[in-house]
C-alpha atoms as a PDB file:
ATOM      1  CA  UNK A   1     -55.148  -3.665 -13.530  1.00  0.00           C
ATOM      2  CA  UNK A   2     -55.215  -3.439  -9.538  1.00  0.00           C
ATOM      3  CA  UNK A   3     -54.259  -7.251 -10.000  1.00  0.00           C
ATOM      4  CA  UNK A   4     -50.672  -6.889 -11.678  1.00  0.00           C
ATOM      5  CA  UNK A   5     -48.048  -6.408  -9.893  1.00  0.00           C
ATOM      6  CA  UNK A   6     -45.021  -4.581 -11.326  1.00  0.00           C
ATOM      7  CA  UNK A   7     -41.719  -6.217 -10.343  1.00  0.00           C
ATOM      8  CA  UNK A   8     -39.931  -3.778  -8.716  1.00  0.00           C
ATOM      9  CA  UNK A   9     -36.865  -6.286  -7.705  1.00  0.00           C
ATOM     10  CA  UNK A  10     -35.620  -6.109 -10.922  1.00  0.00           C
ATOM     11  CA  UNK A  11     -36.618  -2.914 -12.162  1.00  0.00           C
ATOM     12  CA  UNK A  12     -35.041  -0.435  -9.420  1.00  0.00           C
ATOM     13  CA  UNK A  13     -31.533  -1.406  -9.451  1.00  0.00           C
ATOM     14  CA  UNK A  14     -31.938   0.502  -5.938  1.00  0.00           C
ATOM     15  CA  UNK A  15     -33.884  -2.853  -4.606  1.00  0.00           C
ATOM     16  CA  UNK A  16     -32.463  -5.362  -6.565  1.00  0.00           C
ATOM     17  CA  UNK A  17     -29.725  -6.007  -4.037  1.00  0.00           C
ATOM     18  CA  UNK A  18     -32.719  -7.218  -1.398  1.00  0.00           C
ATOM     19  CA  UNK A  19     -33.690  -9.929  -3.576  1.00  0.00           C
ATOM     20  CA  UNK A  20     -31.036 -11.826  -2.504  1.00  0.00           C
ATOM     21  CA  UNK A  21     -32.158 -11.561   0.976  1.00  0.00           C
ATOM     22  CA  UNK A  22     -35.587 -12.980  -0.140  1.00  0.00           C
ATOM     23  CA  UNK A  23     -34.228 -15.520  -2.052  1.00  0.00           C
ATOM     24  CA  UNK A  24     -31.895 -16.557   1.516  1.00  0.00           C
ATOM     25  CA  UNK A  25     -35.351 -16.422   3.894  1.00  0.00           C
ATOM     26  CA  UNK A  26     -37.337 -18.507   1.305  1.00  0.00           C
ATOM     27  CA  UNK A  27     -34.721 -21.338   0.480  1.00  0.00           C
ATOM     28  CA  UNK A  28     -33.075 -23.316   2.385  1.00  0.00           C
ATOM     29  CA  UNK A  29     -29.107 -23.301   2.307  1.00  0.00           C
ATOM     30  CA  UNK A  30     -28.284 -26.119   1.276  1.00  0.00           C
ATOM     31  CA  UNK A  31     -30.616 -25.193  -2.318  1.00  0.00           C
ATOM     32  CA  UNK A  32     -28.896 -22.307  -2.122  1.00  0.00           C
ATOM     33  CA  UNK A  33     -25.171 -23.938  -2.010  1.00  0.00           C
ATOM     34  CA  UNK A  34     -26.655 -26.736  -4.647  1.00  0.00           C
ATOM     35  CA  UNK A  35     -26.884 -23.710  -7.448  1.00  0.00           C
ATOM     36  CA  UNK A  36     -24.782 -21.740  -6.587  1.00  0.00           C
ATOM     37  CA  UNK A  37     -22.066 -25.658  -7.376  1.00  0.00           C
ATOM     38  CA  UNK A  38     -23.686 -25.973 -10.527  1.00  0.00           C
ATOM     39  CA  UNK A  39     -23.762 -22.047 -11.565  1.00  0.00           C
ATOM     40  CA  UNK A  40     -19.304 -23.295 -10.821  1.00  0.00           C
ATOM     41  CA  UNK A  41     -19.402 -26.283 -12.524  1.00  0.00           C
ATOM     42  CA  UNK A  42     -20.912 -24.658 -15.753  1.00  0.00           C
ATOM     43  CA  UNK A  43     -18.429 -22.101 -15.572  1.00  0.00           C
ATOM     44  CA  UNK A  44     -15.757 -24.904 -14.978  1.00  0.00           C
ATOM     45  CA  UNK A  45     -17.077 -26.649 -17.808  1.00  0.00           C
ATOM     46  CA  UNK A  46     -17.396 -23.644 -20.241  1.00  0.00           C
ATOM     47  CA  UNK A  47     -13.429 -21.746 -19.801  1.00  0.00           C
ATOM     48  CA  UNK A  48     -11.069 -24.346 -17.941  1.00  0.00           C
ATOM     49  CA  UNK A  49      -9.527 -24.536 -14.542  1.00  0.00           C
ATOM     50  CA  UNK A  50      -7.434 -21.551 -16.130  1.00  0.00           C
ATOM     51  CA  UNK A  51      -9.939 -19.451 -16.370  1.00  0.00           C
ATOM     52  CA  UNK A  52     -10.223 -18.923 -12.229  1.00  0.00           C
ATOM     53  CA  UNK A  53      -6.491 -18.798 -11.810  1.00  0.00           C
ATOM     54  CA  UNK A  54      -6.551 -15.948 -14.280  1.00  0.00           C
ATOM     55  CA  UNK A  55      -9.552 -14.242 -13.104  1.00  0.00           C
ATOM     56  CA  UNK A  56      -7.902 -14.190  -9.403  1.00  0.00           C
ATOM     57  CA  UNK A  57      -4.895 -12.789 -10.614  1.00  0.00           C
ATOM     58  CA  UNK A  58      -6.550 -10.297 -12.789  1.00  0.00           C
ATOM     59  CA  UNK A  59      -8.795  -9.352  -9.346  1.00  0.00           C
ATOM     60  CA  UNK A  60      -5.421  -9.343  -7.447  1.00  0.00           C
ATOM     61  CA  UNK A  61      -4.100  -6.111  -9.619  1.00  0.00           C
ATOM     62  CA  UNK A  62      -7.544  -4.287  -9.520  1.00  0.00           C
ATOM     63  CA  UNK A  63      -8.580  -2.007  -7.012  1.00  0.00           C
ATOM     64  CA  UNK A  64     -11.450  -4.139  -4.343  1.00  0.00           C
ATOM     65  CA  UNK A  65     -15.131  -2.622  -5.138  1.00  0.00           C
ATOM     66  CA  UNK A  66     -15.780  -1.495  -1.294  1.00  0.00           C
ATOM     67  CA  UNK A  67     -12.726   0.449  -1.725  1.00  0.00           C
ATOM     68  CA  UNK A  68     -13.264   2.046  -4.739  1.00  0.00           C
ATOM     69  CA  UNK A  69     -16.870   2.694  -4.091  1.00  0.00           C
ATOM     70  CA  UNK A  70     -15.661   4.031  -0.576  1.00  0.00           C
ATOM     71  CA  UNK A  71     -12.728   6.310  -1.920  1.00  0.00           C
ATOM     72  CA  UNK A  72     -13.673  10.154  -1.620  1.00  0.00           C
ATOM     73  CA  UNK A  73     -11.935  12.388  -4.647  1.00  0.00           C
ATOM     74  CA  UNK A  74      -9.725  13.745  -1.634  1.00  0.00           C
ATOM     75  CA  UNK A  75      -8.492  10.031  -1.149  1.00  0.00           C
ATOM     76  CA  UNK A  76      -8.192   9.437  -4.845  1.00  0.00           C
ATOM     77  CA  UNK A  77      -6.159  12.667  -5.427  1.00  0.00           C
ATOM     78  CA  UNK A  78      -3.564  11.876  -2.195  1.00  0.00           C
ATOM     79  CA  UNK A  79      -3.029   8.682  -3.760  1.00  0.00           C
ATOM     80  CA  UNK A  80      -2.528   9.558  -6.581  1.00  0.00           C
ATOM     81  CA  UNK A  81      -0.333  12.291  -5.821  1.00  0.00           C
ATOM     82  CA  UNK A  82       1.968   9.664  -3.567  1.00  0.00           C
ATOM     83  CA  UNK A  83       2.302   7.672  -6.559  1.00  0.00           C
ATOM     84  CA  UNK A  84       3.895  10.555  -8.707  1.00  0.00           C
ATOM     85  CA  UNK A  85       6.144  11.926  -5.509  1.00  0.00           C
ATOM     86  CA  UNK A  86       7.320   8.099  -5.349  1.00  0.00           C
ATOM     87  CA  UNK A  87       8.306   8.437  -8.911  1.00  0.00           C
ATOM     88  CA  UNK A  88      10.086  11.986  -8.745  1.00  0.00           C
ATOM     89  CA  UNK A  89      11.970  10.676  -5.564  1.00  0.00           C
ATOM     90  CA  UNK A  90      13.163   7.322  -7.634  1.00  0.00           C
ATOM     91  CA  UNK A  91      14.415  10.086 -10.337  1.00  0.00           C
ATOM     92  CA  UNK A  92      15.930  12.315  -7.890  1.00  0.00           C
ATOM     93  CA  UNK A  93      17.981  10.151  -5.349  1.00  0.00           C
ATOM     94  CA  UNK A  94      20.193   6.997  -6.136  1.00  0.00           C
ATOM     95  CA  UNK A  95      19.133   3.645  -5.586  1.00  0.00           C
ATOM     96  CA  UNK A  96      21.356   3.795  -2.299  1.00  0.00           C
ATOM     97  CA  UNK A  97      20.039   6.308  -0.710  1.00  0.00           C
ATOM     98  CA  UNK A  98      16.430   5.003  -0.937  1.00  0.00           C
ATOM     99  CA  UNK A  99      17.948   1.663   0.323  1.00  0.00           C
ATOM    100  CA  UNK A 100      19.725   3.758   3.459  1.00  0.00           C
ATOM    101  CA  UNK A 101      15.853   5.289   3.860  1.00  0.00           C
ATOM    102  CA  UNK A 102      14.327   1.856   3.628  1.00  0.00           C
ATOM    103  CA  UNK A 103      16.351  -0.127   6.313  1.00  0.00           C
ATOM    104  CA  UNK A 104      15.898   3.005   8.401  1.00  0.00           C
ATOM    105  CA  UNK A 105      12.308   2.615   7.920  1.00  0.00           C
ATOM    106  CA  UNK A 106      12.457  -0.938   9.012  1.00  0.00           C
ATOM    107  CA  UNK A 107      14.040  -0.032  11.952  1.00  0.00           C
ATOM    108  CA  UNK A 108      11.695   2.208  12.868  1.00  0.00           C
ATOM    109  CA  UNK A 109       9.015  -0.893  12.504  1.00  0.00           C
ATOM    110  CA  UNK A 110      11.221  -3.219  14.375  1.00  0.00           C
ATOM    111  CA  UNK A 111      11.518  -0.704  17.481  1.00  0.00           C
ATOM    112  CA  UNK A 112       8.150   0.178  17.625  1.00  0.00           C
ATOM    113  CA  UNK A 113       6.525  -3.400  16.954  1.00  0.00           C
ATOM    114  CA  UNK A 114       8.918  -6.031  17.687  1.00  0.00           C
ATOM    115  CA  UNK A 115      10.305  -8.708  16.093  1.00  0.00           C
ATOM    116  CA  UNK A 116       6.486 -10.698  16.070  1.00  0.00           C
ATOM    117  CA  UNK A 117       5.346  -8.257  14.005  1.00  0.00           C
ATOM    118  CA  UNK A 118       7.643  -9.391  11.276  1.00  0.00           C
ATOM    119  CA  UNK A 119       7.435 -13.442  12.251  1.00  0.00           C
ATOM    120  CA  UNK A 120       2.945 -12.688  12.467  1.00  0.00           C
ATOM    121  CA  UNK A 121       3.529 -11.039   8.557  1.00  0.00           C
ATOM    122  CA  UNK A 122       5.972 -13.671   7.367  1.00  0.00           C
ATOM    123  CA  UNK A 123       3.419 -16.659   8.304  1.00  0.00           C
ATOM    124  CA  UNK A 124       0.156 -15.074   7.075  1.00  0.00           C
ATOM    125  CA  UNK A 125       2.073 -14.921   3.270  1.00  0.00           C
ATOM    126  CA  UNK A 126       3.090 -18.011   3.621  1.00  0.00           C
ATOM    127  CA  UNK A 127      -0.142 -19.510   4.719  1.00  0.00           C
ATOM    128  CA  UNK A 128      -2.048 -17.128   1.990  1.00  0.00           C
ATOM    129  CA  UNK A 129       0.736 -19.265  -0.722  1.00  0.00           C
ATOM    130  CA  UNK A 130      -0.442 -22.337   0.499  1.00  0.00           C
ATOM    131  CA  UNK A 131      -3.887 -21.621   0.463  1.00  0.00           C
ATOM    132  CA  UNK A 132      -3.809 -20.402  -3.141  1.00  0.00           C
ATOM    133  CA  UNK A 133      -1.289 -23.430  -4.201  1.00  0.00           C
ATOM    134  CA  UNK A 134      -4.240 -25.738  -2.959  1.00  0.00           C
ATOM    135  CA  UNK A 135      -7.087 -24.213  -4.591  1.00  0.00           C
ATOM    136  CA  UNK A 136      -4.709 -24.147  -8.027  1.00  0.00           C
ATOM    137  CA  UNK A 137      -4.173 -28.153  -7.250  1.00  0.00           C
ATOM    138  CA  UNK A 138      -8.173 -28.076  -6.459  1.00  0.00           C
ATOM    139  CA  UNK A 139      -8.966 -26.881  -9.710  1.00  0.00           C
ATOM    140  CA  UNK A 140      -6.333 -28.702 -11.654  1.00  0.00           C
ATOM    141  CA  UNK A 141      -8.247 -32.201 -10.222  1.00  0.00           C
ATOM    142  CA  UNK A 142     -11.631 -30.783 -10.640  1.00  0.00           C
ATOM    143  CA  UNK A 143     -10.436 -29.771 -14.543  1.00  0.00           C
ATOM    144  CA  UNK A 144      -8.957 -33.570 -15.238  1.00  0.00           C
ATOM    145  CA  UNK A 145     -12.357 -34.971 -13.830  1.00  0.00           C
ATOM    146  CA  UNK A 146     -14.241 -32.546 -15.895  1.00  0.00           C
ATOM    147  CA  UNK A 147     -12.165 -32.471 -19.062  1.00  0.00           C
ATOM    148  CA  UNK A 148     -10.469 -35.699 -19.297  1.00  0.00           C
ATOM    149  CA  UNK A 149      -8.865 -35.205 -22.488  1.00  0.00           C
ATOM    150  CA  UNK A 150      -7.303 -31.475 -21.372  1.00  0.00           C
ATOM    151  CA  UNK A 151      -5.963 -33.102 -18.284  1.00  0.00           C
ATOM    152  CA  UNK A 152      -3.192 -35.263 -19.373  1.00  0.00           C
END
């Protein structure tokens, strides 16, 4: 018996995570980019091009897992909590006031930042666009290749 080894990697979900680190030291990485292309072409192959674009925007909705995993039941609750004052002040005051509030607000920004703060958050949305309208035209071509007969 002293000769079997029980494979812990996979057993304790504790450890599990290391194997990965294992797996990086032992390969090289270009292996390790070579499956990790096919493990995306199968699942290219398998659901469609629209199966990514629908998976990122189902992502985009849900909470990241660092934060969730990182959120205390003090954080939780004040969120929460935010979300149901934003509702009771959307019942309570008109649509004009919390437009008055808002461009005071933005004021506030604009004082304390600058106009660059607006220009630096205006170009990283539209440079986060383009980079999603590429991958969509990315995975549009890599669909046609892969699926002739879905691509025209």
């Amino acid at each position: 018996m002293s000769g079997l080894r029980s494979n812990s990697w996979t057993r304790n979900p504790l450890r599990a995570k290391w194997g990965g680190f294992a797996r990086a030291e032992k390969y090289s990485p270009e292996q390790l980019a070579a499956w990790a292309a096919m493990g995306g072409r199968a699942v290219l192959k398998k659901h469609g091009a629209g199966y990514f674009k629908r998976l990122r925007q189902k992502r985009g909705s849900q909470p990241k897992i660092y934060e969730v995993e990182q959120q205390s039941p003090r954080q939780t609750a004040a969120r929460r909590n935010g979300s149901a004052g934003g509702f009771w002040r959307a019942r309570r005051y008109s649509a004009e006031q919390r437009r008055d509030w808002a461009r005071l607000g933005g004021l506030a920004v604009l004082e304390k930042h600058g106009k660059e703060h607006f220009r630096r958050m205006r170009a990283e949305r539209a440079y986060r666009q383009e980079r999603l309208k590429k991958f969509d035209d990315l995975m549009a071509e890599a669909s046609r290749v892969l699926e002739p007969e879905f691509g025209k």
